[in-house]
N, C-alpha and C. Protein backbone atom coordinates (compact mmCIF):
# COMPACT_ATOMS: atom_id res chain seq x y z
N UNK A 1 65.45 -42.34 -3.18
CA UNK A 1 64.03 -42.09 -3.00
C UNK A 1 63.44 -41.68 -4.33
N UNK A 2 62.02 -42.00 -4.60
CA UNK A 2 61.64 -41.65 -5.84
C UNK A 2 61.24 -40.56 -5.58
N UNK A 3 60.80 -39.82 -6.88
CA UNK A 3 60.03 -38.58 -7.12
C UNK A 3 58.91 -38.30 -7.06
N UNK A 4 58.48 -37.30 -6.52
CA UNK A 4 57.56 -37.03 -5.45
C UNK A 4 56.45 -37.29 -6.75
N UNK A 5 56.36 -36.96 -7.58
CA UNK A 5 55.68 -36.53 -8.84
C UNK A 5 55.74 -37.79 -9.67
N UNK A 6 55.89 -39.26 -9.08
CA UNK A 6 55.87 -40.33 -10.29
C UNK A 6 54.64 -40.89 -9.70
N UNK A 7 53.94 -41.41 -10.69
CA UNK A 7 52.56 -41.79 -10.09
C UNK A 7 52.88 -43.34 -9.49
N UNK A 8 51.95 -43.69 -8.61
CA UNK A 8 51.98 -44.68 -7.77
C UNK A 8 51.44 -45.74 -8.77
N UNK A 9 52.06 -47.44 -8.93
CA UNK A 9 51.64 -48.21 -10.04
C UNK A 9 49.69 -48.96 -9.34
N UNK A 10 49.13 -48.14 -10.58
CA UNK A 10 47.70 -48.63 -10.22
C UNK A 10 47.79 -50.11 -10.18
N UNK A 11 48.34 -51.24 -11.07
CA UNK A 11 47.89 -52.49 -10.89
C UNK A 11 48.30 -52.93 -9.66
N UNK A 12 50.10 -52.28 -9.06
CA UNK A 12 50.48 -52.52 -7.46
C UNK A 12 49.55 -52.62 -6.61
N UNK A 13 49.13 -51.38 -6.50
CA UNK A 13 48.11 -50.83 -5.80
C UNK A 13 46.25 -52.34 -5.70
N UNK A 14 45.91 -52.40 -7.07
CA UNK A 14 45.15 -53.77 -6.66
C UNK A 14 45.79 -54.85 -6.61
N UNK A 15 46.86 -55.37 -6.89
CA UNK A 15 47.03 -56.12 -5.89
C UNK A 15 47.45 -56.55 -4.98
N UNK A 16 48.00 -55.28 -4.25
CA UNK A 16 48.28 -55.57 -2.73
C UNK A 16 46.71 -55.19 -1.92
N UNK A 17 45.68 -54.47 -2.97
CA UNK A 17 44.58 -54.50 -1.93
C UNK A 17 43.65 -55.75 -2.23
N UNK A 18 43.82 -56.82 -3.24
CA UNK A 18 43.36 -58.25 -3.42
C UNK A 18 43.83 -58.95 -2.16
N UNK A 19 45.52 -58.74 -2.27
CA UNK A 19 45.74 -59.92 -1.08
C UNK A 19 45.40 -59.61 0.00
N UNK A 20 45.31 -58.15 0.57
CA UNK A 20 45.36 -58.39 1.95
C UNK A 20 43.98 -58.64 2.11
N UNK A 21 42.34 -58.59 1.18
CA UNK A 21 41.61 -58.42 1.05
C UNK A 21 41.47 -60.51 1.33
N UNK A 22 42.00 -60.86 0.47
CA UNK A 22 42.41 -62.77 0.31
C UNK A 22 42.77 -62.68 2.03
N UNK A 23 43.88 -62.26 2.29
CA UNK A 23 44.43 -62.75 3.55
C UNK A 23 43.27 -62.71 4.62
N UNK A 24 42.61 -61.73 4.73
CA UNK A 24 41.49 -61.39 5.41
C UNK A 24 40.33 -62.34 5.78
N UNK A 25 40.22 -62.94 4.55
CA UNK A 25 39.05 -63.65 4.19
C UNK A 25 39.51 -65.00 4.87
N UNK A 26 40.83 -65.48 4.83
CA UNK A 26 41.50 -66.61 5.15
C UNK A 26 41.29 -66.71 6.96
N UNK A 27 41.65 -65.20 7.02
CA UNK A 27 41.85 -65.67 8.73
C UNK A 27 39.96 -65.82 9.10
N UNK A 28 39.14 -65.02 8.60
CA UNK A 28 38.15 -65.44 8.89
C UNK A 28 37.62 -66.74 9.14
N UNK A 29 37.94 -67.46 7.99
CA UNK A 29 37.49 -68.74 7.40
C UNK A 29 38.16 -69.38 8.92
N UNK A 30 39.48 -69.64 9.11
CA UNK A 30 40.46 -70.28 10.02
C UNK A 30 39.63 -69.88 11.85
N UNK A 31 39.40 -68.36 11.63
CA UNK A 31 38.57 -68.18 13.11
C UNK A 31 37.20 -69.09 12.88
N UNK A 32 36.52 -69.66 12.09
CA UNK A 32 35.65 -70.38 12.04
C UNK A 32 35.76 -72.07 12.01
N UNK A 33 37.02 -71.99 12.16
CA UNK A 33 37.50 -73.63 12.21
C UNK A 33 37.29 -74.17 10.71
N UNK A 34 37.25 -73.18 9.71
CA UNK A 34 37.66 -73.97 8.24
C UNK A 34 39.19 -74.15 8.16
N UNK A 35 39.34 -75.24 7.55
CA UNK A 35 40.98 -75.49 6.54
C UNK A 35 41.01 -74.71 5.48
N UNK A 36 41.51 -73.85 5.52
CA UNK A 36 41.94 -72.80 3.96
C UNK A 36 42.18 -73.86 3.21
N UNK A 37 42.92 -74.89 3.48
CA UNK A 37 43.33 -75.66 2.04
C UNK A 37 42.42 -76.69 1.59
N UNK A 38 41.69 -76.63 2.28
CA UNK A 38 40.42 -77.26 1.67
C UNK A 38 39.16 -76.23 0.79
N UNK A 39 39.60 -75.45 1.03
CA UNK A 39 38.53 -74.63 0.15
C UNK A 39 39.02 -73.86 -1.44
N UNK A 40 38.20 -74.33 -2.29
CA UNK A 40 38.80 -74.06 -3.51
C UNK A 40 39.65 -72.60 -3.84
N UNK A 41 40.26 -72.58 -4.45
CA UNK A 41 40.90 -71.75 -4.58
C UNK A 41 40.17 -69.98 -5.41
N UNK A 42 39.05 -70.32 -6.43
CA UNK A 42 38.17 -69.43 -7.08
C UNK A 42 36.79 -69.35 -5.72
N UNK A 43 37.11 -70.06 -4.89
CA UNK A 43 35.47 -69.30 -3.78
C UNK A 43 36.20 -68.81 -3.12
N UNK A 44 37.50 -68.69 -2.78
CA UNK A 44 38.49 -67.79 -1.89
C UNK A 44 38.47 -65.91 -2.39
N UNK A 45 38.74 -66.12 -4.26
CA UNK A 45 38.77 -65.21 -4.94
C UNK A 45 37.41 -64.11 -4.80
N UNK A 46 36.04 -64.81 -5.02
CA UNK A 46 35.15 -64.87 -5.01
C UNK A 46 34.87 -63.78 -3.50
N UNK A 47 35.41 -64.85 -2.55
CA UNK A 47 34.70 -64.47 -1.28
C UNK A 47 35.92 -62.73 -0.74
N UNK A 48 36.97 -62.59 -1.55
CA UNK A 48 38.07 -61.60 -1.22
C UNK A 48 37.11 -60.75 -1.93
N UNK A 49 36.88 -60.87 -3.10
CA UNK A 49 36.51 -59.91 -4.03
C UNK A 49 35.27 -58.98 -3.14
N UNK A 50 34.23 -59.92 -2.86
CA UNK A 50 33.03 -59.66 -1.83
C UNK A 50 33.60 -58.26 -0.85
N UNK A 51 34.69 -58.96 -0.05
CA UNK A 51 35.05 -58.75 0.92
C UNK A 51 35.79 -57.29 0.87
N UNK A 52 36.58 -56.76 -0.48
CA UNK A 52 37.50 -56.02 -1.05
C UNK A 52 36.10 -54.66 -1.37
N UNK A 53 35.09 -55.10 -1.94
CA UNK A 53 34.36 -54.27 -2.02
C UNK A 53 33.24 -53.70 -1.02
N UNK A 54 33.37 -54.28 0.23
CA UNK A 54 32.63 -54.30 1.61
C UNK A 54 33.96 -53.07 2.47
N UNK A 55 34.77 -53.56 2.26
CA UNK A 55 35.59 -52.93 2.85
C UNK A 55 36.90 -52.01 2.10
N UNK A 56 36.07 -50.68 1.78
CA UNK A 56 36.84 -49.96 0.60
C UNK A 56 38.40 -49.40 1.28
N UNK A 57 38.69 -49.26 2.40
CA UNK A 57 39.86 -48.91 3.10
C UNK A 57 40.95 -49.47 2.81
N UNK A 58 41.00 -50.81 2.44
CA UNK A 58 41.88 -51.64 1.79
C UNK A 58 42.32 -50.92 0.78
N UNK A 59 41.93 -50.27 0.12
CA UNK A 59 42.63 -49.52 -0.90
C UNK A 59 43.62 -48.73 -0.99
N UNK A 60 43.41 -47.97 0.19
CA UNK A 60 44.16 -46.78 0.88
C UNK A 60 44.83 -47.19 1.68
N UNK A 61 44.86 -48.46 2.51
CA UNK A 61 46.06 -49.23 2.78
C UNK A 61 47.06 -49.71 2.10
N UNK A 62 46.61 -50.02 0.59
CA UNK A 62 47.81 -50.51 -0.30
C UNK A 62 48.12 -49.88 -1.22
N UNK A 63 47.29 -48.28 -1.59
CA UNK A 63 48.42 -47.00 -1.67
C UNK A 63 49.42 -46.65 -0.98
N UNK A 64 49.08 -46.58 0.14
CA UNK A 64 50.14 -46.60 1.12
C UNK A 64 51.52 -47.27 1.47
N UNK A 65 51.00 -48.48 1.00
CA UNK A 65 51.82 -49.66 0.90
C UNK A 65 53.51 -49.62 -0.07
N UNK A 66 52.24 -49.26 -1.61
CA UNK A 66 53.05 -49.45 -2.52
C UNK A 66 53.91 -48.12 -2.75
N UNK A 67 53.65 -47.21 -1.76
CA UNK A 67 54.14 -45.70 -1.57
C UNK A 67 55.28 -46.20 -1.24
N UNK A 68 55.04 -47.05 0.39
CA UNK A 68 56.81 -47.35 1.27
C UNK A 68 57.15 -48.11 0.50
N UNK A 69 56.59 -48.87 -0.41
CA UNK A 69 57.69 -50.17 -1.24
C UNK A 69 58.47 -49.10 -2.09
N UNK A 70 57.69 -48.02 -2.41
CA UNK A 70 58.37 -47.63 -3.82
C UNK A 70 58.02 -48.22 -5.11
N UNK A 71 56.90 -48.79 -5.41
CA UNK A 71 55.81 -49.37 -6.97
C UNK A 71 55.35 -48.26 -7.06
N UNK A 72 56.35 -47.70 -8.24
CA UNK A 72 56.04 -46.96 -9.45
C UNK A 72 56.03 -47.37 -10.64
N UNK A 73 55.08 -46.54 -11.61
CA UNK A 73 54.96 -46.73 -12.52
C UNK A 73 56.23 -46.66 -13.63
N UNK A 74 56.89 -47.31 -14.49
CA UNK A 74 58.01 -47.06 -14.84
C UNK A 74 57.37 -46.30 -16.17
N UNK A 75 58.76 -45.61 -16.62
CA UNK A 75 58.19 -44.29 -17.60
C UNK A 75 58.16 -45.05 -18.71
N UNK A 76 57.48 -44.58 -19.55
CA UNK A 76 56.74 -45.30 -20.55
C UNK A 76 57.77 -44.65 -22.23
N UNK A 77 57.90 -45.54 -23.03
CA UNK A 77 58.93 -45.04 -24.10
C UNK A 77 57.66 -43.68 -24.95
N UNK A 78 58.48 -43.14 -25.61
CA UNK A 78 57.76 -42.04 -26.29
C UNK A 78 57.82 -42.71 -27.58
N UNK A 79 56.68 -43.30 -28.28
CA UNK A 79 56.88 -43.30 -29.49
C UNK A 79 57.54 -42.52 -30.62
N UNK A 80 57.86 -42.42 -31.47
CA UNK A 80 58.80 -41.92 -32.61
C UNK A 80 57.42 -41.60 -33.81
């Protein structure tokens, strides 16, 4: 188990709250009878991003996340 005291890795952290923020956006699209794979790949980004900032909880879901994974920050060398 890690240490209670290592900070949680901030970039982990966005992007597990991008994807699930992406995944989100996908099932929407799919409950509307779109083909995800027909829709470009940057209006997906676009429409997560929207979506990521509509719905700030996502964040605190993938603190959480990267808590049970264990994405920590690895320690950083001390310069000389």
């Amino acid at each position: 188990m890690a240490n209670s005291f290592e900070h949680i890795s901030i970039t982990a952290v966005k992007v597990l709250a991008r994807l699930a923020a992406r995944k989100a956006v996908e099932a929407e699209l799919r409950a509307k009878g779109v083909r995800t794979t027909l829709v470009k790949p940057a209006e997906l980004t676009v429409q997560a991003q929207a979506y990521l900032q509509s719905h700030p909880e996502l964040i605190d879901e993938a603190k959480a996340r990267a808590f049970r994974l264990g994405m920590f920050e690895k320690p950083r060398r001390k310069s000389a």
